[in-house]
N, C-alpha and C. Protein backbone atom coordinates (compact mmCIF):
# COMPACT_ATOMS: atom_id res chain seq x y z
N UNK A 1 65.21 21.89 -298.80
CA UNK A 1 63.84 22.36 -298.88
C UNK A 1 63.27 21.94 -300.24
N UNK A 2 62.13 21.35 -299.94
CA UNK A 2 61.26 21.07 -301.20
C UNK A 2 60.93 22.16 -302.29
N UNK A 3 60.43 22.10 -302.89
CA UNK A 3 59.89 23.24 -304.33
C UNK A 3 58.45 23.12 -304.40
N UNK A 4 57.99 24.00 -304.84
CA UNK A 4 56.60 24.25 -304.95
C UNK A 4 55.96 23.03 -305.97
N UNK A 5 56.81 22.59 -307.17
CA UNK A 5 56.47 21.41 -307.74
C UNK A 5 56.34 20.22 -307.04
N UNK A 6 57.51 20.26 -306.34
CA UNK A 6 57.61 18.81 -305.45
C UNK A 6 56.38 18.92 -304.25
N UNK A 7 55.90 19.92 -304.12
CA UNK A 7 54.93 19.62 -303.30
C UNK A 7 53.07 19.32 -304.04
N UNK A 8 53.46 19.78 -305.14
CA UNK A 8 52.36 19.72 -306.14
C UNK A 8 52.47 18.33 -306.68
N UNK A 9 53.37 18.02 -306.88
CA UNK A 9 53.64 16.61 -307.33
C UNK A 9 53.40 15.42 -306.34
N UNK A 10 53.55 15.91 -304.74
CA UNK A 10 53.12 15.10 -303.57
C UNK A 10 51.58 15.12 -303.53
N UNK A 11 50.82 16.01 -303.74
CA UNK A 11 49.56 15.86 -303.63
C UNK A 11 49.15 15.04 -305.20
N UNK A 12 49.68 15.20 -305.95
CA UNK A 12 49.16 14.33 -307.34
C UNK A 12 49.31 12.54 -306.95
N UNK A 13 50.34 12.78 -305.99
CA UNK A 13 50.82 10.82 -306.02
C UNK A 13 49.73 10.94 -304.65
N UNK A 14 49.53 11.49 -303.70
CA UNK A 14 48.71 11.53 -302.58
C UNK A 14 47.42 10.81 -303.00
N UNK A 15 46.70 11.83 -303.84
CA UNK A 15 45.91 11.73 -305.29
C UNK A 15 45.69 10.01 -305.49
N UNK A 16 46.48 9.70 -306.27
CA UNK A 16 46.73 8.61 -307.08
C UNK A 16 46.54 7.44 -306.26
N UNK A 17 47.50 7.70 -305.00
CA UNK A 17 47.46 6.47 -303.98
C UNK A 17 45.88 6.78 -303.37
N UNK A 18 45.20 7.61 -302.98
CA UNK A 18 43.57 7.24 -302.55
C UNK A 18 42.70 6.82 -303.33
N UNK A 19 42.81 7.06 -304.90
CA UNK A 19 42.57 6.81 -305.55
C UNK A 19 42.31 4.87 -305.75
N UNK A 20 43.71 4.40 -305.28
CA UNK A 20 43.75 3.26 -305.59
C UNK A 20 43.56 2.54 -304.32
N UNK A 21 43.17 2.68 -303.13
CA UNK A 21 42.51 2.47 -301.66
C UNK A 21 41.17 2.83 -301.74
N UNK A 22 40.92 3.81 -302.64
CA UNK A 22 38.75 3.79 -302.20
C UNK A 22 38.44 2.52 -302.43
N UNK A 23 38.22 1.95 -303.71
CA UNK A 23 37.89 1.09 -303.84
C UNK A 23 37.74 -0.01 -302.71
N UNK A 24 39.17 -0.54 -302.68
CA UNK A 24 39.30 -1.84 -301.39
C UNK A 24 38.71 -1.26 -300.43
N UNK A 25 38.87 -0.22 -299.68
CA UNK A 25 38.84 0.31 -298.53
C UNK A 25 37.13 0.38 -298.21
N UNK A 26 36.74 0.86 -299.58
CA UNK A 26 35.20 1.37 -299.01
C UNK A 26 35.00 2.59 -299.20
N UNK A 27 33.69 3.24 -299.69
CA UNK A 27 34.19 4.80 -299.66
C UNK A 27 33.97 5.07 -298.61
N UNK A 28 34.69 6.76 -297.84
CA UNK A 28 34.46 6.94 -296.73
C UNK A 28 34.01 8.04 -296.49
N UNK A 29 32.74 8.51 -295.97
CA UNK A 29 32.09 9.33 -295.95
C UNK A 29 32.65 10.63 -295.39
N UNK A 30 32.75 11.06 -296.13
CA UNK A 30 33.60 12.62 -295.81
C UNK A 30 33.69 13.23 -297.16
N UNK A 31 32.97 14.67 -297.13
CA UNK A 31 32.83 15.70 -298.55
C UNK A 31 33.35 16.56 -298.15
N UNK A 32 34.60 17.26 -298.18
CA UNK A 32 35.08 18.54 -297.46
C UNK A 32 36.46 19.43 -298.81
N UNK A 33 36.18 20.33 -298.66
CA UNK A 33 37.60 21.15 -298.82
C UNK A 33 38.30 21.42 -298.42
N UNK A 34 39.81 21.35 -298.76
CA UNK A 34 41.18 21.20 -298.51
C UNK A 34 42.08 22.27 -298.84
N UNK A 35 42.55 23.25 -297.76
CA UNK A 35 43.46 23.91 -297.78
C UNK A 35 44.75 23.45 -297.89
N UNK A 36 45.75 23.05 -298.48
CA UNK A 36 47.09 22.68 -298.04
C UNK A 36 47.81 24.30 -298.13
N UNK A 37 48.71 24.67 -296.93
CA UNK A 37 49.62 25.97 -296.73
C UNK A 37 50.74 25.41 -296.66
N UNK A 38 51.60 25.45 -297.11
CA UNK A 38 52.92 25.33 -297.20
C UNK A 38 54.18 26.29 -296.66
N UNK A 39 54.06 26.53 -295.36
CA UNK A 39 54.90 27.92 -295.22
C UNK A 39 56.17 28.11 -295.56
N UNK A 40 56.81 27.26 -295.54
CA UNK A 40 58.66 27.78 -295.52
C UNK A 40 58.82 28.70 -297.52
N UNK A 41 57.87 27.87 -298.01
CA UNK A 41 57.66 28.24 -299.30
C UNK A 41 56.80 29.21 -300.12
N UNK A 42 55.74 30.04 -298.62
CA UNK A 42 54.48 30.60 -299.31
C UNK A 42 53.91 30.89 -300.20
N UNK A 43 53.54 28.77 -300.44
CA UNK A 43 52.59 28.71 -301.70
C UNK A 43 51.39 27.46 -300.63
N UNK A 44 50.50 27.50 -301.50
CA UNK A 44 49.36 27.00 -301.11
C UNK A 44 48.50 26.36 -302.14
N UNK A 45 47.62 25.35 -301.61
CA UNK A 45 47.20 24.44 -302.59
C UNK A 45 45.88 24.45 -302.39
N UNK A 46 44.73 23.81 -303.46
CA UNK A 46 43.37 23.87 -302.46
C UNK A 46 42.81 22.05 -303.35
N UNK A 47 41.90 21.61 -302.75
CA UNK A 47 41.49 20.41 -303.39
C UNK A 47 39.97 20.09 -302.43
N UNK A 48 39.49 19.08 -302.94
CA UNK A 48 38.34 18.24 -302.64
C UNK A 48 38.55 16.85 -301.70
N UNK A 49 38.08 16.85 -301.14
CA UNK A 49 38.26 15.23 -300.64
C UNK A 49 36.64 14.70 -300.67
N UNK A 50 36.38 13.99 -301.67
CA UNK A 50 35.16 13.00 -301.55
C UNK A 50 35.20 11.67 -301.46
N UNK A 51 34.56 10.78 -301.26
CA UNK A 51 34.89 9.30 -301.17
C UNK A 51 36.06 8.82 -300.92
N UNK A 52 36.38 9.58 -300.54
CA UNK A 52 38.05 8.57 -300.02
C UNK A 52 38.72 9.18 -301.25
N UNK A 53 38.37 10.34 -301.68
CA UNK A 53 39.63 10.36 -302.78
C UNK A 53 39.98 12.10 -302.73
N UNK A 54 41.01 12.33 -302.89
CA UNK A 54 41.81 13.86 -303.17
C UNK A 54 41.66 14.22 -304.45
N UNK A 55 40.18 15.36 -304.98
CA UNK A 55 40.20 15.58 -306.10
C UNK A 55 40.42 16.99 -306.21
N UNK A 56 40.20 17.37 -307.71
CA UNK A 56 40.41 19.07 -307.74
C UNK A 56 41.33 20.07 -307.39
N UNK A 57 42.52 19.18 -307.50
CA UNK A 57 44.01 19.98 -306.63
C UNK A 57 43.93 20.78 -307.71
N UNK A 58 44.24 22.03 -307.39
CA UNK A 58 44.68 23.34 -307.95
C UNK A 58 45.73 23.99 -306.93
N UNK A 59 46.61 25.13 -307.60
CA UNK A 59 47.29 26.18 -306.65
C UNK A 59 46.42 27.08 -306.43
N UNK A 60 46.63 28.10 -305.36
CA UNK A 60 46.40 28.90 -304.48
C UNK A 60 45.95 28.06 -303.37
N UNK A 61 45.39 29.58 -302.24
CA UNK A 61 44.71 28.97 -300.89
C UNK A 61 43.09 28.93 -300.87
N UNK A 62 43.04 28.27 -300.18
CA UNK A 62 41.13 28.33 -300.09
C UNK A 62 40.70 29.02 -298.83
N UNK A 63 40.77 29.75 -298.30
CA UNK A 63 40.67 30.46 -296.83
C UNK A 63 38.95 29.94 -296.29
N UNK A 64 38.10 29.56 -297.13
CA UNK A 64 36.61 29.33 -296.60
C UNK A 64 37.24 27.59 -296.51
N UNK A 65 38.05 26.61 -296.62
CA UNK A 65 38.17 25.31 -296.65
C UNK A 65 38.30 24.51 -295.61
N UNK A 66 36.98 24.07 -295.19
CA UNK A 66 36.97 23.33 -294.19
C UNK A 66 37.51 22.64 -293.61
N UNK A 67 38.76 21.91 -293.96
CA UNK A 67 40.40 21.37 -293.40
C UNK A 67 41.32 21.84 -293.73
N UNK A 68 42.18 22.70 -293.05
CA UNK A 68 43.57 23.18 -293.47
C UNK A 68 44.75 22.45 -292.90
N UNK A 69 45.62 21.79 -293.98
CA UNK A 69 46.74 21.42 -293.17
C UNK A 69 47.67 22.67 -293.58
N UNK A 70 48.65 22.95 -292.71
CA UNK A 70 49.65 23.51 -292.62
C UNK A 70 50.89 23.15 -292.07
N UNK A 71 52.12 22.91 -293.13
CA UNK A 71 52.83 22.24 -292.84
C UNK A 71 54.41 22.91 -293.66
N UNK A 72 55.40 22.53 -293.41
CA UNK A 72 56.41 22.70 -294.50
C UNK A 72 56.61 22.12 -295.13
N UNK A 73 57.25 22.44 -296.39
CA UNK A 73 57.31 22.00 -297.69
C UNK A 73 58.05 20.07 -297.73
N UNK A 74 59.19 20.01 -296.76
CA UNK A 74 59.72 18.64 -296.74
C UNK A 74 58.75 17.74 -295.42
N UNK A 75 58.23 18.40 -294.68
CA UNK A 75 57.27 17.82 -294.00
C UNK A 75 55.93 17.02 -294.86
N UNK A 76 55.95 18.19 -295.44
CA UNK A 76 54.75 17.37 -296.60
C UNK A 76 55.06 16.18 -297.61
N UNK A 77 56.16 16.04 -298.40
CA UNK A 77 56.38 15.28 -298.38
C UNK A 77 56.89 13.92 -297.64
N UNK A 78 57.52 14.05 -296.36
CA UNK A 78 57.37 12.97 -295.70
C UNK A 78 56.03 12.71 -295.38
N UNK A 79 54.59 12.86 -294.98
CA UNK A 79 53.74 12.71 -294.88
C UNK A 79 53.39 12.18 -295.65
N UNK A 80 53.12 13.02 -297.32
CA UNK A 80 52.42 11.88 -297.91
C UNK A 80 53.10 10.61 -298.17
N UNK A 81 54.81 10.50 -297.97
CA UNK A 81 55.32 9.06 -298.74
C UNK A 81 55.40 8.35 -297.57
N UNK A 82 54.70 8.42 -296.75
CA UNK A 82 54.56 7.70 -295.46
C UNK A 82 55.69 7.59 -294.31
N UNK A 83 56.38 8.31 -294.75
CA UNK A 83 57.52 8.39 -293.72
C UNK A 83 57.50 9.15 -292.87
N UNK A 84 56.61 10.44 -292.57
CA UNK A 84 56.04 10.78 -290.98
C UNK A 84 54.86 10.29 -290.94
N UNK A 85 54.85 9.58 -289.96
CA UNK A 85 53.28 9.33 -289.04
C UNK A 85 52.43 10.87 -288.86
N UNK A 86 51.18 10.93 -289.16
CA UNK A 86 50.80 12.13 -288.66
C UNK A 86 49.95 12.20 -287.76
N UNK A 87 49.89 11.15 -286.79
CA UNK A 87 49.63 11.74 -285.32
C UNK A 87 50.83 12.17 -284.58
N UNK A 88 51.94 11.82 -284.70
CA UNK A 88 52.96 11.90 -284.19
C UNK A 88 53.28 13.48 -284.51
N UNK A 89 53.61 13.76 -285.91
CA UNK A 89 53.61 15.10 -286.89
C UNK A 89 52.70 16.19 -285.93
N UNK A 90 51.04 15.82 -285.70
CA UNK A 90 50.57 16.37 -284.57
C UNK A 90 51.10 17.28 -284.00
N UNK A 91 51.51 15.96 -283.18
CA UNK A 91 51.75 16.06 -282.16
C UNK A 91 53.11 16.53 -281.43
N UNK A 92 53.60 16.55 -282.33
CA UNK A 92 55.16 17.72 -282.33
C UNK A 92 55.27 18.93 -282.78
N UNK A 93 53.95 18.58 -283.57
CA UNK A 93 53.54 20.47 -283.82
C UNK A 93 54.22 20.98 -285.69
N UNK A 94 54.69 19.49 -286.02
CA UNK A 94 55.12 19.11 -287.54
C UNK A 94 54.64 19.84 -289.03
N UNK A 95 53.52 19.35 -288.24
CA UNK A 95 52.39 19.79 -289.25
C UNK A 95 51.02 20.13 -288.37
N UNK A 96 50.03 21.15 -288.99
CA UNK A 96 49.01 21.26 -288.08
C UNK A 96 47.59 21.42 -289.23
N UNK A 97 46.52 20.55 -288.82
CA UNK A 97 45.43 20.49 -289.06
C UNK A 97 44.35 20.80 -288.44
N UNK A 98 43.55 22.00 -289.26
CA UNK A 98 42.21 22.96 -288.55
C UNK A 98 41.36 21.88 -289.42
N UNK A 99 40.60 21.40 -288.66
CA UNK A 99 39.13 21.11 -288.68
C UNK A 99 38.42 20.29 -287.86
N UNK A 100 36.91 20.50 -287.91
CA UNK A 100 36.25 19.30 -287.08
C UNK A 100 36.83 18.01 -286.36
N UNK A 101 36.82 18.25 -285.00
CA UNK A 101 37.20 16.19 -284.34
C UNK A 101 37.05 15.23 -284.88
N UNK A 102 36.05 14.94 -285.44
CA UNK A 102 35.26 14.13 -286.10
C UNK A 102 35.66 14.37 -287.97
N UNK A 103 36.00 15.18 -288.77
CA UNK A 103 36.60 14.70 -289.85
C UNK A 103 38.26 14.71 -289.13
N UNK A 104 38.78 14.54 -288.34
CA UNK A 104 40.46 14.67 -288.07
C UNK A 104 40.19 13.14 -287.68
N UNK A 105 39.50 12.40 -286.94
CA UNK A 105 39.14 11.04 -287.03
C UNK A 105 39.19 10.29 -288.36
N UNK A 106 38.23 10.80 -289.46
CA UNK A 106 38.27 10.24 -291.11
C UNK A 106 39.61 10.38 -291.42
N UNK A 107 39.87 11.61 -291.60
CA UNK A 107 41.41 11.98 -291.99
C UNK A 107 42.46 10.98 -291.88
N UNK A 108 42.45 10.66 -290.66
CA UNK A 108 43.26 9.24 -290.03
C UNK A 108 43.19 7.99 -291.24
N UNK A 109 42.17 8.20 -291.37
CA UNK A 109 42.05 6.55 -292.28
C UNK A 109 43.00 6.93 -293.51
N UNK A 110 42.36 8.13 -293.49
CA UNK A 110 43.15 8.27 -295.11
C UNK A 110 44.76 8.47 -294.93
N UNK A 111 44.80 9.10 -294.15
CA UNK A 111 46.69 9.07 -294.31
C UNK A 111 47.40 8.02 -293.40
């Protein structure tokens, strides 16, 4: 099982890597707030997503945040280091994401 750092530390490189894809990529229109829940560990994260980029990570939860993923702590890290697919993650019930059809479409690009 991951640690509350190691999952703080996954959203910083998460971070870093959109960071270095807006650019090429284009920005991509999507302004929303970001719940990350972490259950096996009950800790929680909250952040920004603007232009294609993951800003404003802080701890705690954001309960008003217009995308929540919820996931476990080593799940999350396979996600962000690309080693789960997350339609697949989905779709096994891996990890689960509340929000709009249409930003879970954007979302896609980004992970």
């Amino acid at each position: 099982m991951a640690t509350v750092d190691d999952c703080r530390q996954a959203l910083y490189d998460l971070a870093a890597r959109l960071d270095t894809n807006a650019e090429a990529q284009g920005r991509l229109d999507l302004d929303r707030t970001l719940a990350c829940r972490v259950t096996d560990l009950g800790a929680a994260f909250h952040a920004r997503i603007t232009g294609g980029r993951l800003v404003d990570i802080a701890d705690g939860d954001d309960p008003k945040a217009k995308i929540a993923l919820i996931t476990a702590s080593d799940d999350l890290l396979l996600l962000v280091s690309g080693r789960l697919d997350v339609t697949r993650a989905i779709a096994t019930r891996q990890i689960s994401i509340k929000a709009n059809p249409f930003d879970l479409l954007k979302l896609r690009k980004l992970l």
